[in-house]
C-alpha atoms as a PDB file:
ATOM      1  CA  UNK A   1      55.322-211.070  47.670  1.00  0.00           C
ATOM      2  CA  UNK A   2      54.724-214.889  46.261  1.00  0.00           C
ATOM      3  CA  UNK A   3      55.868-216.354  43.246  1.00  0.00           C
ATOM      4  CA  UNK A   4      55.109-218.194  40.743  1.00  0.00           C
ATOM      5  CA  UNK A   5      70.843-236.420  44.685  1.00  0.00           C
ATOM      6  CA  UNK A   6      72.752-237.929  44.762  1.00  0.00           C
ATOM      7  CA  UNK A   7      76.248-238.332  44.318  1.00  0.00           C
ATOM      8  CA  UNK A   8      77.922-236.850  47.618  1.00  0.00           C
ATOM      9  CA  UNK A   9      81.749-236.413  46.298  1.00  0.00           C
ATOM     10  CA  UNK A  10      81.589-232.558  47.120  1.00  0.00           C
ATOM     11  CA  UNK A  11      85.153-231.128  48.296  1.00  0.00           C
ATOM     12  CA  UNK A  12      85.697-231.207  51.852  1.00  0.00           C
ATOM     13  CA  UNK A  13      86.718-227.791  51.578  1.00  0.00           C
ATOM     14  CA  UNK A  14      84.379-225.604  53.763  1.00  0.00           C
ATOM     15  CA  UNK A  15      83.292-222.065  53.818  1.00  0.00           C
ATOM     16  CA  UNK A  16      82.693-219.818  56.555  1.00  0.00           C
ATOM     17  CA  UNK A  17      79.245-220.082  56.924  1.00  0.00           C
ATOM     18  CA  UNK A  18      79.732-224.625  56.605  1.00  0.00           C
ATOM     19  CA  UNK A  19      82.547-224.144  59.587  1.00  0.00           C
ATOM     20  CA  UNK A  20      79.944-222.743  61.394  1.00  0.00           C
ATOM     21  CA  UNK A  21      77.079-224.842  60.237  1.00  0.00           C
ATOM     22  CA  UNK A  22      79.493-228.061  61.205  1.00  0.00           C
ATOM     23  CA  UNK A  23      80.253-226.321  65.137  1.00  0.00           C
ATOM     24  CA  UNK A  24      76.709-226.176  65.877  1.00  0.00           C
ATOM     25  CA  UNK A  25      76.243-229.935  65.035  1.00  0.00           C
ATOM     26  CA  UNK A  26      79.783-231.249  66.736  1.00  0.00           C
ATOM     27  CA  UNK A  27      79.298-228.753  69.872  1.00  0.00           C
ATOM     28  CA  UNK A  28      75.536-228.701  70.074  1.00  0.00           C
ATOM     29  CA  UNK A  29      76.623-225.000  71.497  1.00  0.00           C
ATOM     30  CA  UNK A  30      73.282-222.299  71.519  1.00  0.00           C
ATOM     31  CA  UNK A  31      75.256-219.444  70.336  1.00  0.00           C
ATOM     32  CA  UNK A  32      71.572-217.672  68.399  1.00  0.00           C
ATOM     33  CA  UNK A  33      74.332-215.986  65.611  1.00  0.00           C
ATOM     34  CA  UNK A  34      72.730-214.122  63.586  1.00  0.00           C
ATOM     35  CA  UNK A  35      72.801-213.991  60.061  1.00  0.00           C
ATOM     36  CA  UNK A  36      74.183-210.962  57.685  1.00  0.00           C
ATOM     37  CA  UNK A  37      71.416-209.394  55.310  1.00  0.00           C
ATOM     38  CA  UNK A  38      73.012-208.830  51.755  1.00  0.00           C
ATOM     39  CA  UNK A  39      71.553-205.495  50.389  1.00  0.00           C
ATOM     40  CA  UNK A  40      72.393-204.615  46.628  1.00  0.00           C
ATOM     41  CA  UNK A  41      73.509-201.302  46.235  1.00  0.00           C
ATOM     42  CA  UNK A  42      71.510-198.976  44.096  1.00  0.00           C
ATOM     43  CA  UNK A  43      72.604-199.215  40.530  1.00  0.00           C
ATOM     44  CA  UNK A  44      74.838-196.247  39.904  1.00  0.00           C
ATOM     45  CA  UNK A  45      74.906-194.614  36.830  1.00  0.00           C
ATOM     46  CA  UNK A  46      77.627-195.513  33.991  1.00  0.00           C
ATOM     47  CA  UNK A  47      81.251-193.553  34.866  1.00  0.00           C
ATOM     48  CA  UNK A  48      80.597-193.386  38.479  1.00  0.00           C
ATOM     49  CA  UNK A  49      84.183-195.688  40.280  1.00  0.00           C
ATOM     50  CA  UNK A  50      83.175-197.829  43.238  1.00  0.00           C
ATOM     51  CA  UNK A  51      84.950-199.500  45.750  1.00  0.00           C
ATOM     52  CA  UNK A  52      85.767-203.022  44.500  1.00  0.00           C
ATOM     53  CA  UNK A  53      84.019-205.197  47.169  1.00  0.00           C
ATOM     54  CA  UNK A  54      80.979-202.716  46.694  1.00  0.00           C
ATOM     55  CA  UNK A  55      81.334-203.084  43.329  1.00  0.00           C
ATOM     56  CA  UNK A  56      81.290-207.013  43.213  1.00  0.00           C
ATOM     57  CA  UNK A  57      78.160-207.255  45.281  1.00  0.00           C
ATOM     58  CA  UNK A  58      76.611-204.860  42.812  1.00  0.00           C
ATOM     59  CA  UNK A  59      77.548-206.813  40.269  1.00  0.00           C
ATOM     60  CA  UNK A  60      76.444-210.282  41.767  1.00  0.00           C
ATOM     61  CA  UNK A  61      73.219-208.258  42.672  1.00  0.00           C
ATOM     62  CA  UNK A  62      72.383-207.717  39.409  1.00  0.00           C
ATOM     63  CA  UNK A  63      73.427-211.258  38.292  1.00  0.00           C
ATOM     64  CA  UNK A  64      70.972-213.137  40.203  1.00  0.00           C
ATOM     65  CA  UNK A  65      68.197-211.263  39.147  1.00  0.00           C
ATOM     66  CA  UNK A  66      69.251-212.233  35.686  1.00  0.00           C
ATOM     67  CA  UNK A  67      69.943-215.770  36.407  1.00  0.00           C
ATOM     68  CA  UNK A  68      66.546-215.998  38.036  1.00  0.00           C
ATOM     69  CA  UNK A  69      64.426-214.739  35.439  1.00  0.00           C
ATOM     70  CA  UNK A  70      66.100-216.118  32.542  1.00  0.00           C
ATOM     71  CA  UNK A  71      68.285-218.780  33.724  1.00  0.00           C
ATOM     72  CA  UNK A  72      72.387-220.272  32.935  1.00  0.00           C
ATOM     73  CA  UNK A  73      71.693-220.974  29.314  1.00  0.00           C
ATOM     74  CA  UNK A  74      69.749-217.636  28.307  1.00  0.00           C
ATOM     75  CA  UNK A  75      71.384-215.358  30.360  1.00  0.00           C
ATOM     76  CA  UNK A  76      74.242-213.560  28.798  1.00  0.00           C
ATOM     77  CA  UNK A  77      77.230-211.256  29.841  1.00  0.00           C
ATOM     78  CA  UNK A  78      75.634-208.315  27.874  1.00  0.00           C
ATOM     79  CA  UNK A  79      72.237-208.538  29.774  1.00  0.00           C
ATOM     80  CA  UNK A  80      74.399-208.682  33.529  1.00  0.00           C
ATOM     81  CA  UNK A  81      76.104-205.486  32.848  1.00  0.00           C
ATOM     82  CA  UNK A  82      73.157-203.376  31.275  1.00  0.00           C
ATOM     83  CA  UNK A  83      71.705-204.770  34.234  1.00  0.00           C
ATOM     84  CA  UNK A  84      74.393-203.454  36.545  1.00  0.00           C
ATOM     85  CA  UNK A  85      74.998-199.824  34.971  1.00  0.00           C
ATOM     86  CA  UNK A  86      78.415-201.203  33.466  1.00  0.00           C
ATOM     87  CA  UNK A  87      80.604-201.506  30.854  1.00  0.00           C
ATOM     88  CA  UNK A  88      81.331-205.502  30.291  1.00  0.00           C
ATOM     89  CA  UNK A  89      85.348-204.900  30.910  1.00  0.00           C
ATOM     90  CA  UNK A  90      84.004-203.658  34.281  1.00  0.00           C
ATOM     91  CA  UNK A  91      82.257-207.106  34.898  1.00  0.00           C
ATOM     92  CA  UNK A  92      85.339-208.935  33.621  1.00  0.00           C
ATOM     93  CA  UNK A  93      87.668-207.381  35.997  1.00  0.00           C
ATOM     94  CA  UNK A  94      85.420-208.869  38.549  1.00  0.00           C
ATOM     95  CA  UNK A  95      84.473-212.543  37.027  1.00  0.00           C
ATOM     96  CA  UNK A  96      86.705-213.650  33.885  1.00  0.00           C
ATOM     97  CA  UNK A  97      83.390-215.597  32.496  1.00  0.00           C
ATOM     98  CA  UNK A  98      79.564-216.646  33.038  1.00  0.00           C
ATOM     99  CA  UNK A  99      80.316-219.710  34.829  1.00  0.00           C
ATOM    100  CA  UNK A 100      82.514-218.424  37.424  1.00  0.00           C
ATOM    101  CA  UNK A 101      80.222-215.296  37.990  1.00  0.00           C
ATOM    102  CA  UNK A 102      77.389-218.130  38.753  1.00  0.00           C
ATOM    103  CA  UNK A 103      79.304-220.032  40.913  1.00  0.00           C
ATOM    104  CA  UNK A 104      80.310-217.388  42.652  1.00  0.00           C
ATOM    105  CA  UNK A 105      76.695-216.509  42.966  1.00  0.00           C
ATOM    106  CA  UNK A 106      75.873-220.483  43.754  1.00  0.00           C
ATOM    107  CA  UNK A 107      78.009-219.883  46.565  1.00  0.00           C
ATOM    108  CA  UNK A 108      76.622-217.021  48.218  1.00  0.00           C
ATOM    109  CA  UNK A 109      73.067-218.245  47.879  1.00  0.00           C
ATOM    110  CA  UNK A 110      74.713-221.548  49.603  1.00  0.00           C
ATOM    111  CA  UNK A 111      75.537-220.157  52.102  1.00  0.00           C
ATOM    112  CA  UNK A 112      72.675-217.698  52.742  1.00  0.00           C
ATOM    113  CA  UNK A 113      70.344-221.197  53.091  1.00  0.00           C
ATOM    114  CA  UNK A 114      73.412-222.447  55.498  1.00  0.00           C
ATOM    115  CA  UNK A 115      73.182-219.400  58.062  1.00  0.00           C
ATOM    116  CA  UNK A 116      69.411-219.504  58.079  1.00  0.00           C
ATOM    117  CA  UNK A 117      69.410-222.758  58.830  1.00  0.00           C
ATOM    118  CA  UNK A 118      72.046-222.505  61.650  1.00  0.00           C
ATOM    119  CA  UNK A 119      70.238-219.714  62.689  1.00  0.00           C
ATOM    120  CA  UNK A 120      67.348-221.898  63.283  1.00  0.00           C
ATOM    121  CA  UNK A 121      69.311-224.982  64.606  1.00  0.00           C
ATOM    122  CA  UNK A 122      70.597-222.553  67.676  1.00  0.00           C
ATOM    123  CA  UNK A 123      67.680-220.986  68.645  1.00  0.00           C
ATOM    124  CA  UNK A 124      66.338-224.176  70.617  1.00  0.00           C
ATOM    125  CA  UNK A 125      67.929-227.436  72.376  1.00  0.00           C
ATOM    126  CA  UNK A 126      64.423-229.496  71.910  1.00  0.00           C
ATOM    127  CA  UNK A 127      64.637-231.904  69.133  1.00  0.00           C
ATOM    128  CA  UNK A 128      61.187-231.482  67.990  1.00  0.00           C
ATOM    129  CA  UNK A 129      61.746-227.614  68.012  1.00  0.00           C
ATOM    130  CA  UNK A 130      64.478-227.855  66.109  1.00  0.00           C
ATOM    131  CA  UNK A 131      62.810-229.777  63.436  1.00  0.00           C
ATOM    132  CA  UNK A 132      60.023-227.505  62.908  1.00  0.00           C
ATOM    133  CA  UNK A 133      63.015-224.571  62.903  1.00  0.00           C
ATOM    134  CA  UNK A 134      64.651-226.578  60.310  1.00  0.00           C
ATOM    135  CA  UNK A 135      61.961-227.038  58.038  1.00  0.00           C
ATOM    136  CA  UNK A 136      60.526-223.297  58.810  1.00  0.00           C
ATOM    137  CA  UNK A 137      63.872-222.277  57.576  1.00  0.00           C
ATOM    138  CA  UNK A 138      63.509-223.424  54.078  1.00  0.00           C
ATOM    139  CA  UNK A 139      60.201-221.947  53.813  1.00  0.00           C
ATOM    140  CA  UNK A 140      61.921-218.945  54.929  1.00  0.00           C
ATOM    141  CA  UNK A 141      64.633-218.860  52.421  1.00  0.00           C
ATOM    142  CA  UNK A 142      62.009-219.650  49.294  1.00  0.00           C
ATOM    143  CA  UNK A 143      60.071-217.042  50.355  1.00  0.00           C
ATOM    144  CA  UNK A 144      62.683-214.583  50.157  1.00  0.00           C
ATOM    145  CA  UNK A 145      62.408-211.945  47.175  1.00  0.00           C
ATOM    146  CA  UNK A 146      65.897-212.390  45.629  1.00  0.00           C
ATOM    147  CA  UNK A 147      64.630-215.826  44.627  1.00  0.00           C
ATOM    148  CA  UNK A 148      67.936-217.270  45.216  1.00  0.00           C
ATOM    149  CA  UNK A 149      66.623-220.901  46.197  1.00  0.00           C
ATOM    150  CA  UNK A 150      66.110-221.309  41.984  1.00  0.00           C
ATOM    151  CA  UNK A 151      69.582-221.323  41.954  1.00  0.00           C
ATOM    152  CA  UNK A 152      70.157-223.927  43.889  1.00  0.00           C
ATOM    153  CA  UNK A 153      66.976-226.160  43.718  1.00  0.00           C
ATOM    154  CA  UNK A 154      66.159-225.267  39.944  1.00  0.00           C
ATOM    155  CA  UNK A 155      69.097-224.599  38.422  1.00  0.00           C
ATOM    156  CA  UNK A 156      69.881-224.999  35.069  1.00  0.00           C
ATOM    157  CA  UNK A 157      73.249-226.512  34.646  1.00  0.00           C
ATOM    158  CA  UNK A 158      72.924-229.005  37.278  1.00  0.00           C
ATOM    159  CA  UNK A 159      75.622-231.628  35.058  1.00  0.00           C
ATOM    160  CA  UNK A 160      78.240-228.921  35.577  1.00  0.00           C
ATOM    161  CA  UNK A 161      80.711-230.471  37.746  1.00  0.00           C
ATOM    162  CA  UNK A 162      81.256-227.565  39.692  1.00  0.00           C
ATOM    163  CA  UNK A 163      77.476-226.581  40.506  1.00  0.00           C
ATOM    164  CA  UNK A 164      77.182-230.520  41.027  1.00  0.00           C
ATOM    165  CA  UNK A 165      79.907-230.278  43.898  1.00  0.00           C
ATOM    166  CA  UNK A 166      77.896-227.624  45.463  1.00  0.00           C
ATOM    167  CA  UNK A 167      74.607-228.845  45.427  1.00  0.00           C
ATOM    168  CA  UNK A 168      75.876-232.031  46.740  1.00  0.00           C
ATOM    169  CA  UNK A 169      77.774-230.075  49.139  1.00  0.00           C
ATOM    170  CA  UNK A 170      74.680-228.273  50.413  1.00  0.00           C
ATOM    171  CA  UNK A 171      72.671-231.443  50.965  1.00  0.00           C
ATOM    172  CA  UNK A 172      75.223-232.914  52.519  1.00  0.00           C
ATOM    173  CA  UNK A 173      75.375-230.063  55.071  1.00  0.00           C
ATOM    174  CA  UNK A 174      71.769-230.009  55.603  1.00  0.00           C
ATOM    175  CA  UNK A 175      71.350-233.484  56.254  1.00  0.00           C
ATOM    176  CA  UNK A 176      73.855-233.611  59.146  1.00  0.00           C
ATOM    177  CA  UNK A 177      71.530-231.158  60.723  1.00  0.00           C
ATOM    178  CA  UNK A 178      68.843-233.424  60.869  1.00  0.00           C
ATOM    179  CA  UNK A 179      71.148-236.480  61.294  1.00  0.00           C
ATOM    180  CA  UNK A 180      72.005-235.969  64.916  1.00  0.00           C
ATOM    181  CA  UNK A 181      68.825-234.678  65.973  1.00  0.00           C
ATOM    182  CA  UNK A 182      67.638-238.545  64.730  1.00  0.00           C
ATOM    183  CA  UNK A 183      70.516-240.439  66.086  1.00  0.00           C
ATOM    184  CA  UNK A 184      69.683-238.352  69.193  1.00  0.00           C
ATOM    185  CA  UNK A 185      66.099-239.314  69.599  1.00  0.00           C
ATOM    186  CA  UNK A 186      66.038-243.148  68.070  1.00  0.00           C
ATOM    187  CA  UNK A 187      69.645-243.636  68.631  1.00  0.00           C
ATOM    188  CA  UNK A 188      69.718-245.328  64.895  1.00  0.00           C
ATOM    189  CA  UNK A 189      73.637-245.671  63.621  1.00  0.00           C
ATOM    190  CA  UNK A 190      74.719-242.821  61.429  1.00  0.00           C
ATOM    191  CA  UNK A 191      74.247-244.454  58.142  1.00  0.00           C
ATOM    192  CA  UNK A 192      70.735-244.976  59.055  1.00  0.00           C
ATOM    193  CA  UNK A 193      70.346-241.532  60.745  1.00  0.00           C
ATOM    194  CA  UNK A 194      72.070-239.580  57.560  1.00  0.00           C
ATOM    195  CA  UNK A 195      69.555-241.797  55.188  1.00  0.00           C
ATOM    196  CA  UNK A 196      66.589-240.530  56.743  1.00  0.00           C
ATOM    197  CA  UNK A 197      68.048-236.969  56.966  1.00  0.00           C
ATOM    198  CA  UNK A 198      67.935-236.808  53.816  1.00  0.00           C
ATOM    199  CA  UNK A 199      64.873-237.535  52.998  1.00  0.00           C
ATOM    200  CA  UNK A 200      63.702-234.825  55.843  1.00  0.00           C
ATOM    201  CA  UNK A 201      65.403-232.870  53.849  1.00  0.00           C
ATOM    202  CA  UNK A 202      63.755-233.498  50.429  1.00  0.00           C
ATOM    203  CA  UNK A 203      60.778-233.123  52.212  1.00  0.00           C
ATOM    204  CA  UNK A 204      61.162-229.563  53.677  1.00  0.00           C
ATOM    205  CA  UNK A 205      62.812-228.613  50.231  1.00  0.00           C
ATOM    206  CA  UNK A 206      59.908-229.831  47.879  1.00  0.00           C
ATOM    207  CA  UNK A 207      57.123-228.577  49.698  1.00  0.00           C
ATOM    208  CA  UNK A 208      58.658-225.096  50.573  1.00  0.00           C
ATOM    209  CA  UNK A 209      58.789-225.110  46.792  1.00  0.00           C
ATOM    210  CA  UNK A 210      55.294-226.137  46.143  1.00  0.00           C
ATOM    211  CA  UNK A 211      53.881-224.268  49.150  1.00  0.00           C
ATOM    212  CA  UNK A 212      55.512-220.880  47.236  1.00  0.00           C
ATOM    213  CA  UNK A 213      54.478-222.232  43.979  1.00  0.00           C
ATOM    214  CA  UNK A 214      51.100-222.448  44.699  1.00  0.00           C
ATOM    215  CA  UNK A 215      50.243-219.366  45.661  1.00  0.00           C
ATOM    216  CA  UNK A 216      51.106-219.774  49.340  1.00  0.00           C
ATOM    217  CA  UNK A 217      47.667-219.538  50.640  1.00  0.00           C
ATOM    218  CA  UNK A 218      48.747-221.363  54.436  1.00  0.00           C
ATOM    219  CA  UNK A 219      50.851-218.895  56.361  1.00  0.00           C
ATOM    220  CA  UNK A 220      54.220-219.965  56.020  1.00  0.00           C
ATOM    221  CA  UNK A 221      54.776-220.193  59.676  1.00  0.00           C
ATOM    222  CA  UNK A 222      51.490-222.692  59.635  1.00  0.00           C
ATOM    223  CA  UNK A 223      52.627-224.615  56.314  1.00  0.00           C
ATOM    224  CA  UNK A 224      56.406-225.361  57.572  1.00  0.00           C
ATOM    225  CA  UNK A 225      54.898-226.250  61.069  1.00  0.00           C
ATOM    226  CA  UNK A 226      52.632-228.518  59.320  1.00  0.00           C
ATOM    227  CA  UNK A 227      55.356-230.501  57.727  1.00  0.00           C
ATOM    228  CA  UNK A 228      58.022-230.378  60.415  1.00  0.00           C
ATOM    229  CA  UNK A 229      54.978-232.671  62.406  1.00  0.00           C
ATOM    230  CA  UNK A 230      55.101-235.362  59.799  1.00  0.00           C
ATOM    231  CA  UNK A 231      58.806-235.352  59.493  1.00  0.00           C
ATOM    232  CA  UNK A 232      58.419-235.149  63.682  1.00  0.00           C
ATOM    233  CA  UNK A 233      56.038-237.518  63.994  1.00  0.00           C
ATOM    234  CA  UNK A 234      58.146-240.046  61.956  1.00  0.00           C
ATOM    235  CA  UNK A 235      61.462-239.601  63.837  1.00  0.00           C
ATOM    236  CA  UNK A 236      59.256-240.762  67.248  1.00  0.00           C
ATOM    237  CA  UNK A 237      57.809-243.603  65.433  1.00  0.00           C
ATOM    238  CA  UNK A 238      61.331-245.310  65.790  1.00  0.00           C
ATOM    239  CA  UNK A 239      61.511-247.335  69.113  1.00  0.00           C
ATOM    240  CA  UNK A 240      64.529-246.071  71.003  1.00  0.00           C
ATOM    241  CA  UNK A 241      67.858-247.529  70.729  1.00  0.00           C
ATOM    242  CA  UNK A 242      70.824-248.135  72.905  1.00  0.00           C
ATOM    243  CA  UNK A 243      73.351-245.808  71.449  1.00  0.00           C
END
């Protein structure tokens, strides 16, 4: 199915899913986890009592389709919860406004993109591998139908302190991935390693966006390989270093 940074002062606070992220870069350790698929329940009808947890991934279910068709600023309370099957009292039981109801929401989509991508980082131990894994997995997580990558590469309250810590957060993350397969391979000092990281990262970001935007008419496997060899080739460009 197609469709149609940076200040890095993010709290060093870290989720699950970043404690593992940060394990496979400090241990290099091939573990292949694999990463939990978040179904939304079917949307029961009005009256019917669920169990809470069941009942807040319902409700964040129903969110993100909201927040990805219409966005922060359009969305409203009213449109979750008619969206959901609920009463709004329900849905503030769960989240006491918008704005925590899309972080919450930021979060989870964070760290969906963070367990693909550590997914992808443990499946191999060969640098160049592991590139075209790390790009593949961006194309992987824009192609996904929840459309949960607008939330965190399009979103629409990207001033908000809070969502700004996040994103920051995330690209922080994602750049150390990259980083030490650099420093590994040219044996360039971290600040120079992280720099180009990020830009690797920019890269595999803005064309997994265009590639999807476009129509996608590459296979995605062939598109993300495509890029990871530019983003490869550039990393072996750098004469080798002494560490």
């Amino acid at each position: 199915m197609r469709r149609n940074s940076a200040s890095w002062s993010g709290s060093t606070r870290t989720t699950t899913a970043e404690d593992s992220l940060l394990g496979t870069i400090r241990s290099r350790h091939i573990s292949n986890p694999r990463s939990a698929v978040t179904t939304v329940p079917a949307i029961p009808a009005r009256g019917i009592r669920m169990p809470r947890d069941q009942r807040r991934t319902q409700l964040l279910g129903a969110a993100r389709e909201v927040f990805v068709a219409q966005g922060y600023h359009a969305a409203a309370m009213d449109d979750i919860a008619d969206r959901a099957g609920v009463s709004k009292p329900v849905l503030y039981q769960h989240f006491p406004g918008k704005l925590e109801l899309y972080i919450a929401l930021l979060d989870a989509s964070k760290n969906e993109l963070l367990a693909i991508l550590h997914r992808a980082m443990a499946s191999t131990d060969d640098n160049k591998q592991r590139v075209i894994a790390t790009v593949g997995a961006y194309f992987e997580f824009v192609d996904n139908d929840s459309g949960g990558y607008r939330l965190l590469f399009e979103s629409d309250l990207p001033n908000e302190p809070a969502v700004r810590e996040r994103l920051d957060r995330l690209t922080e993350l994602c750049a150390q991935e990259i980083s030490q397969i650099i420093a590994d391979d040219t044996g360039l000092p971290p600040e120079e390693s992280n720099l180009l990281a990020v830009g690797l990262v920019g890269i595999a970001q803005v064309t997994a966006r265009y590639w999807l935007s476009s129509g996608g008419s590459i296979p995605r496997e062939a598109a993300a390989e495509l890029v990871a060899t530019l983003g490869w080739r550039g990393i072996r460009g750098f004469p080798k270093r002494d560490a």
